[in-house]
C-alpha atoms as a PDB file:
ATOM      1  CA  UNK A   1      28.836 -78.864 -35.982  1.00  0.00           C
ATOM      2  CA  UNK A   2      31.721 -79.296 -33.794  1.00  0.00           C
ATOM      3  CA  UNK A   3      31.346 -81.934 -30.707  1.00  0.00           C
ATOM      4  CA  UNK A   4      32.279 -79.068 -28.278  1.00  0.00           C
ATOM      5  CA  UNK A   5      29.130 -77.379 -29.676  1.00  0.00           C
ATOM      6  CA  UNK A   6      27.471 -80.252 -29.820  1.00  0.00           C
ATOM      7  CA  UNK A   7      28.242 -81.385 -25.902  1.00  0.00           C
ATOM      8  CA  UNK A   8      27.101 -77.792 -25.265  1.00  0.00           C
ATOM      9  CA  UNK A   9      23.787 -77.799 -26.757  1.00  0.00           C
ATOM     10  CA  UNK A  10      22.625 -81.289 -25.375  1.00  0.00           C
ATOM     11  CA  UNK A  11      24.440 -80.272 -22.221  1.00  0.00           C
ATOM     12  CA  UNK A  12      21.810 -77.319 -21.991  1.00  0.00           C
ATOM     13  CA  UNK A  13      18.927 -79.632 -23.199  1.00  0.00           C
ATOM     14  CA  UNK A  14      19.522 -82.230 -20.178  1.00  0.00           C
ATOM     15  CA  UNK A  15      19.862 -79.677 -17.372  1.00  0.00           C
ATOM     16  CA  UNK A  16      16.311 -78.759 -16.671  1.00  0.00           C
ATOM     17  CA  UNK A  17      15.982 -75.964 -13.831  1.00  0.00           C
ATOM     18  CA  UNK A  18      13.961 -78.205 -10.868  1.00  0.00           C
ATOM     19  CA  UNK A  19      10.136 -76.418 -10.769  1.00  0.00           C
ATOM     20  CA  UNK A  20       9.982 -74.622  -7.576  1.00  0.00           C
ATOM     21  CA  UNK A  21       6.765 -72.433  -6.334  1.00  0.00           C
ATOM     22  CA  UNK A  22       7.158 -69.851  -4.117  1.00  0.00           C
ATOM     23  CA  UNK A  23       6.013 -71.613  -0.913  1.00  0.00           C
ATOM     24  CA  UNK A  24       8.641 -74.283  -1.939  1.00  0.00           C
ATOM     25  CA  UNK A  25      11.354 -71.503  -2.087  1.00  0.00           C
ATOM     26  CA  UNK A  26      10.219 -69.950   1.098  1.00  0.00           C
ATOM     27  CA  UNK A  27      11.328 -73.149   2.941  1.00  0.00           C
ATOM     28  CA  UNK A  28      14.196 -73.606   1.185  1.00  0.00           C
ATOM     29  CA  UNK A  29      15.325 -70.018   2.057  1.00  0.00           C
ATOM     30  CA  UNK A  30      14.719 -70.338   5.979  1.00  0.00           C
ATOM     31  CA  UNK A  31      16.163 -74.097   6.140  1.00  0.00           C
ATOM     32  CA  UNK A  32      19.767 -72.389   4.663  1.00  0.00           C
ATOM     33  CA  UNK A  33      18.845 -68.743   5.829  1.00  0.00           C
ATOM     34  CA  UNK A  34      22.881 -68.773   7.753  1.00  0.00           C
ATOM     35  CA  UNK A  35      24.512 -69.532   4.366  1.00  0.00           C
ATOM     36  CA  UNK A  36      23.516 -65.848   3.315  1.00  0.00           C
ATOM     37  CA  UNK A  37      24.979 -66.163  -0.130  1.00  0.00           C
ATOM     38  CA  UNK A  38      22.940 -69.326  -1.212  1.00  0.00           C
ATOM     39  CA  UNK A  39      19.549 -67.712  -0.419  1.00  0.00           C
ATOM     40  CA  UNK A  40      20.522 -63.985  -2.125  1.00  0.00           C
ATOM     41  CA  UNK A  41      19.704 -65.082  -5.455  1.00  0.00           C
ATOM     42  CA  UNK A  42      16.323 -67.386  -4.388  1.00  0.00           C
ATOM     43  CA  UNK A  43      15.055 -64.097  -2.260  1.00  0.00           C
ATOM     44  CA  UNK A  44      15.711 -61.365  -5.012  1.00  0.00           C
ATOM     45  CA  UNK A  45      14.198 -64.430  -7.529  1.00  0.00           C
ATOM     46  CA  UNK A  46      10.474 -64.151  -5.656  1.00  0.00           C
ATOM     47  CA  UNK A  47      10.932 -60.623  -4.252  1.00  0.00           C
ATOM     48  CA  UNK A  48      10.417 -61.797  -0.402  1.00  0.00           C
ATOM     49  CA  UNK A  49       9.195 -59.622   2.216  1.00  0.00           C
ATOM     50  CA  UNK A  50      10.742 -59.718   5.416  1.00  0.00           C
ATOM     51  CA  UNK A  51       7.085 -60.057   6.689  1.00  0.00           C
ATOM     52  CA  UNK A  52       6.931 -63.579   4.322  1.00  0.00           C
ATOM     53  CA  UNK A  53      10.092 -64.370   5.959  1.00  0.00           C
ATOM     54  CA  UNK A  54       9.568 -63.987   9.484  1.00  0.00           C
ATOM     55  CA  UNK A  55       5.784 -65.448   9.370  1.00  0.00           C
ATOM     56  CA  UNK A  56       7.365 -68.876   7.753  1.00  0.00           C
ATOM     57  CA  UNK A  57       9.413 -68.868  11.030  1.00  0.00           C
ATOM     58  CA  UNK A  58      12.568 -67.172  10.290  1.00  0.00           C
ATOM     59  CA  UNK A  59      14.664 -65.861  13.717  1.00  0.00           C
ATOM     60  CA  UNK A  60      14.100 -62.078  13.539  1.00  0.00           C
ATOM     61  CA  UNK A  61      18.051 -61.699  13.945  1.00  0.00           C
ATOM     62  CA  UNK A  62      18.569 -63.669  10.547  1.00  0.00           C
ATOM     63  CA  UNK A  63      16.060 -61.329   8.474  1.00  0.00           C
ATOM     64  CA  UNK A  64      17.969 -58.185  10.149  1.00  0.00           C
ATOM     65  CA  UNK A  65      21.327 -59.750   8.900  1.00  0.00           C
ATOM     66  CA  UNK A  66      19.654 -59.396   5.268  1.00  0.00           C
ATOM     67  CA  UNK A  67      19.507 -56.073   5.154  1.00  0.00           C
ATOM     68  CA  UNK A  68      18.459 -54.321   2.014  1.00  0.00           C
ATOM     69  CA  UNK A  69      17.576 -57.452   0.520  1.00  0.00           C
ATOM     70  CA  UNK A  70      14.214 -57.233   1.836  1.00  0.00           C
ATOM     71  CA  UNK A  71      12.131 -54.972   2.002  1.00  0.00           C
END
């Protein structure tokens, strides 16, 4: 095996995806919910309402600004 193979595969091996529940990714979407394109991929991840997001105490204006992301 090659060692840019090799740096690849233990490269993938070492970066573990941090555990995150859904309540976890709730918060993390309304503490960065006006950098729209960081939270696009966690709120299509859990499927979101924008009922979810407005009862964990999201401005009404920044769920609006989603648009078809939530249903």
């Amino acid at each position: 095996m090659g060692k840019a193979k090799k740096r690849s595969f233990n490269n993938g091996i070492n970066d573990k995806f941090p555990y995150m529940t859904r309540e976890s990714a709730l918060k993390n979407v309304i503490s960065n919910i006006e950098h729209k394109s960081e939270v696009i991929d966690t709120i299509t991840l859990f499927g979101f309402t924008a009922e979810e997001i407005l009862e964990a105490g999201a401005d009404y204006e920044d769920v609006m600004a989603l648009g078809g992301l939530v249903k």
